[in-house]
Protein backbone atom coordinates (compact mmCIF):
# COMPACT_ATOMS: atom_id res chain seq x y z
CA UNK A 1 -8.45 14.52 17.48
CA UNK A 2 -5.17 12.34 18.72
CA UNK A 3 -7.64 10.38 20.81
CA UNK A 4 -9.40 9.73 17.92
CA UNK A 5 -6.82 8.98 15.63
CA UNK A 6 -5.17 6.29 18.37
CA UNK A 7 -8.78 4.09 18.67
CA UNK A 8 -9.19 4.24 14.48
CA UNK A 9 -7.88 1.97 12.14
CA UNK A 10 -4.20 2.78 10.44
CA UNK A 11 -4.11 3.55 6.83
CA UNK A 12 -0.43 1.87 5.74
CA UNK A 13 0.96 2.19 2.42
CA UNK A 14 3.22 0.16 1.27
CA UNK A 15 5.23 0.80 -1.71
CA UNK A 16 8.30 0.23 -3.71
CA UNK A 17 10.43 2.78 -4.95
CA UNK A 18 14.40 2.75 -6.62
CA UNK A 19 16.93 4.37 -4.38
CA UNK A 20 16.31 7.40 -7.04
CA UNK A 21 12.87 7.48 -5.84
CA UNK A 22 11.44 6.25 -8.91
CA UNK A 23 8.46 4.02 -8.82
CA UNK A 24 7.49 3.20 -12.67
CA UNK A 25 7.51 -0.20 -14.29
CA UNK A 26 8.37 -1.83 -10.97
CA UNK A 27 8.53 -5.49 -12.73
CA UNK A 28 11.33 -5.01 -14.36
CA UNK A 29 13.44 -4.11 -11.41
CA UNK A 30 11.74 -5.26 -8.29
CA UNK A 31 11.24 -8.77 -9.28
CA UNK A 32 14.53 -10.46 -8.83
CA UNK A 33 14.30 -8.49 -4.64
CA UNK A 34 11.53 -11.10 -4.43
CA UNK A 35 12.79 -13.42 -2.06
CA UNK A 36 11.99 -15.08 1.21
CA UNK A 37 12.68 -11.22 2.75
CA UNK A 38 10.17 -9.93 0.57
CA UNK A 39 7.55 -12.66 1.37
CA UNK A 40 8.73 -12.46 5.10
CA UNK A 41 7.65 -8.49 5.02
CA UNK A 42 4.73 -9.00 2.96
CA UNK A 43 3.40 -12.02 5.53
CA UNK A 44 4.39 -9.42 8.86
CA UNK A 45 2.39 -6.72 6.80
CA UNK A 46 -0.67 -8.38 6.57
CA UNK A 47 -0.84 -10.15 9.58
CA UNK A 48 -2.42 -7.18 11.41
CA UNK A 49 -4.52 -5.99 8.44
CA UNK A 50 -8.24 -6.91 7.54
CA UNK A 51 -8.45 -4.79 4.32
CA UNK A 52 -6.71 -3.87 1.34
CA UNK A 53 -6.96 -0.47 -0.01
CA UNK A 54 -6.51 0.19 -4.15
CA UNK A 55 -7.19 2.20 -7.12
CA UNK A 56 -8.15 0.77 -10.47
CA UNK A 57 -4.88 -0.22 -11.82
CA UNK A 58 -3.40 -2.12 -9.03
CA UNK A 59 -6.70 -3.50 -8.09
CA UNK A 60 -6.84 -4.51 -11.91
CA UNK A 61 -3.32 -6.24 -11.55
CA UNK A 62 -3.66 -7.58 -8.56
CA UNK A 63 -6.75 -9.62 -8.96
CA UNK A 64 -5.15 -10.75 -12.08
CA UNK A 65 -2.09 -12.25 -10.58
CA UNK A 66 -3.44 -13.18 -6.65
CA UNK A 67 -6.08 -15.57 -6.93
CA UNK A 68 -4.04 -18.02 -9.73
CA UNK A 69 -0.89 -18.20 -7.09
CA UNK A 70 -3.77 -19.63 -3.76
CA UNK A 71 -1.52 -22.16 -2.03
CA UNK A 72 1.37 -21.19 -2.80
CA UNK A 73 2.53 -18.55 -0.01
CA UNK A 74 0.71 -17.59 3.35
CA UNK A 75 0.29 -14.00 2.57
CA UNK A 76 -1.06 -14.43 -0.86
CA UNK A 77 -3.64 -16.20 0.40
CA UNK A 78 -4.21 -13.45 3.21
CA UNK A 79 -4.81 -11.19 0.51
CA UNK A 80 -7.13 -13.25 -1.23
CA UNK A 81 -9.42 -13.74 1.58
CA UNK A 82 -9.71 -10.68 3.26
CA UNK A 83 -11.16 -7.05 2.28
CA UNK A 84 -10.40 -5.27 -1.10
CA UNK A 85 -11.30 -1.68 -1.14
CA UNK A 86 -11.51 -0.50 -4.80
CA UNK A 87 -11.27 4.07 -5.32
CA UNK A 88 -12.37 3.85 -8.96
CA UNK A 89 -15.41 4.90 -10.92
CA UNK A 90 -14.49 3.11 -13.86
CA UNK A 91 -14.40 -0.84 -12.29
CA UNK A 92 -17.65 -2.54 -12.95
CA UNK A 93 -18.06 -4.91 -10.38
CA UNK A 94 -15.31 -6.01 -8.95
CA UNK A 95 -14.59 -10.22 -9.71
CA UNK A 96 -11.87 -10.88 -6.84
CA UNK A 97 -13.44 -12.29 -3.55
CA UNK A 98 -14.49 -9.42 -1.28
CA UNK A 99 -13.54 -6.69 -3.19
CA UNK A 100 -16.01 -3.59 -2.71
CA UNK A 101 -16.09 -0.45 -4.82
CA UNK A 102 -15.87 2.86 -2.60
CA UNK A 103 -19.07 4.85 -3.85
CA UNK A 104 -19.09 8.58 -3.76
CA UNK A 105 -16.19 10.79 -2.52
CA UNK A 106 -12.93 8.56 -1.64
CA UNK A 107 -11.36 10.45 0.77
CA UNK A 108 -14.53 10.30 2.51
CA UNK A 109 -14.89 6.83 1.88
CA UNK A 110 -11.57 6.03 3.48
CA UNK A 111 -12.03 8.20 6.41
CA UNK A 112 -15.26 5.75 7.13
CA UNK A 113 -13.80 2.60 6.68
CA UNK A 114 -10.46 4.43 9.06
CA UNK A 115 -13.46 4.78 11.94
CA UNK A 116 -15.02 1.29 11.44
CA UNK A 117 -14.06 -1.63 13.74
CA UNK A 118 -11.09 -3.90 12.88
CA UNK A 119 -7.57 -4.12 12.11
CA UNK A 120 -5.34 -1.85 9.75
CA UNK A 121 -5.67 -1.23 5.89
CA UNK A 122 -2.76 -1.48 3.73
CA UNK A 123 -3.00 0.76 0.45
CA UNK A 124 -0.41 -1.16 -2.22
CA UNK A 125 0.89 1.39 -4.98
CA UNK A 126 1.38 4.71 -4.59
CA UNK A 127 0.37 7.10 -7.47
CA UNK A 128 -2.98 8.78 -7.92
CA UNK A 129 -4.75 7.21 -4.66
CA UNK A 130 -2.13 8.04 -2.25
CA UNK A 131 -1.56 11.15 -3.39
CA UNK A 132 -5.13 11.87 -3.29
CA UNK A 133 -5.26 10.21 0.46
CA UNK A 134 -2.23 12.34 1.54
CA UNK A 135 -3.77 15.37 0.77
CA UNK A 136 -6.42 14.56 2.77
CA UNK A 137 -4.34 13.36 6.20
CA UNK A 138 -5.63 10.15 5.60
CA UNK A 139 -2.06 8.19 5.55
CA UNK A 140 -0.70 6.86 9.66
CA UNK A 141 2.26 5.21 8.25
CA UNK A 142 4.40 5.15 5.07
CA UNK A 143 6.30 1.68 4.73
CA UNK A 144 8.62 2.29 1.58
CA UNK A 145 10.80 -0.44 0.60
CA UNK A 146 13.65 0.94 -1.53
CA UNK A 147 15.41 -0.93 -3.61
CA UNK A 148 19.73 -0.69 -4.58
CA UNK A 149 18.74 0.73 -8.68
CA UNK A 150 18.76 3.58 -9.73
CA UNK A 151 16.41 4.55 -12.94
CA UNK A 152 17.32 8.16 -13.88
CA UNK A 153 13.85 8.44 -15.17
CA UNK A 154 10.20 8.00 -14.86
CA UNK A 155 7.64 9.29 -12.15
CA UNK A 156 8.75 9.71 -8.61
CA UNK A 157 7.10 8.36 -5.60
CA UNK A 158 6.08 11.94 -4.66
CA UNK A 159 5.33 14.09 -7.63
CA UNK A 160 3.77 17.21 -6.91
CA UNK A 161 3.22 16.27 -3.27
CA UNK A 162 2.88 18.60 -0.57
CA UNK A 163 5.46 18.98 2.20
CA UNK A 164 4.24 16.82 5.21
CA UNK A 165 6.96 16.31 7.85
CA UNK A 166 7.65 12.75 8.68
CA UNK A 167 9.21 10.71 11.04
CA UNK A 168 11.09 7.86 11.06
CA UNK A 169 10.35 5.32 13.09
CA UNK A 170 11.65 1.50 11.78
CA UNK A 171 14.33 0.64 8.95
CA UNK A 172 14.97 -2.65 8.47
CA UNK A 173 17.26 -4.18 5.73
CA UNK A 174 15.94 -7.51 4.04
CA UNK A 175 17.67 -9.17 1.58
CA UNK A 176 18.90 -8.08 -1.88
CA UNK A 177 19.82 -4.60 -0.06
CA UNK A 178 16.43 -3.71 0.33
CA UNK A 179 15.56 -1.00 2.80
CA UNK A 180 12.32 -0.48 4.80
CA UNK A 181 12.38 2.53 5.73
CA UNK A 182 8.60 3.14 7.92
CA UNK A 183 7.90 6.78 8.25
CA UNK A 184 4.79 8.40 10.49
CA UNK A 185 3.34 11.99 9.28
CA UNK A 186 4.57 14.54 12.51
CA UNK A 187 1.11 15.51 13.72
């Protein structure tokens, strides 16, 4: 199984979180972090991906926001161009460019599109999906940039999860104060 896990494709998430470990209504406090660290992460992130892993609602705001800003910054348009993934039974058919609904069980889904040929995937957000994908072993690397607020309140980044032992393996401090902290599940 580690032999197999070395040759298939990484399943990052990538999420942001208050030093609390809260992760709701990330627009009001995350947006004045995004700076020229922020895109400098986000463009190092992608740049060995192929495909973009999401559930409805951040597949819903993302292909809301992402086409409209084309031009503008080189990972943006990364994202634009190359795979969407889409764990949801209640999208239609998905509008952005090369978006593809994952029919039938996701955690099987994923597994698939782990074994198929190509770079990593990058799963944005971190509620139902991940939690659903981290059940299932299905998560190589946790990248969890955590920002200096503290909320008090709202949903953590890992309610109800079970224990999975980590390991640290990169921290990185962009600017703002902003931590990346990159963890790997101990398997």
């Amino acid at each position: 199984m580690n032999e197999e896990r070395q040759t298939m494709r990484k399943l990052i998430v990538s999420t942001y979180a208050t030093l609390d470990g809260r992760v709701d209504d990330i627009r009001e406090w995350a947006v004045p972090f995004n700076d020229a660290g922020a895109v400098e992460y986000h463009t190092d992130l992608l740049a060995n991906s192929d495909g973009l892993l999401m559930g409805r609602k951040t597949y819903e705001i993302f292909a809301a926001v992402w086409p409209s800003l084309s031009g503008q910054l080189p990972y943006v348009d990364k994202m634009n161009s190359m795979a969407k993934y889409v764990a949801s039974t209640t999208v239609g058919d998905p509008s952005w460019d090369n978006s593809h609904l994952i029919k039938g069980d996701v955690a099987d889904g994923v597994a698939e599109l782990k074994q198929r040929p190509g770079q990593d995937l990058v799963l944005y957000g971190c509620h139902k999906l991940m939690h659903s994908l981290l059940e299932h072993d299905l998560i190589d690397e946790y990248r969890i940039l955590v920002h200096p607020v503290l909320l008090g309140k709202g949903r953590s980044l890992f309610d109800d999860a079970e224990r999975v032992n980590l390991e640290l393996v990169d921290t990185t401090v962009i600017s703002g104060g902003v931590c990346v902290l990159v963890y790997q599940p101990v398997r």
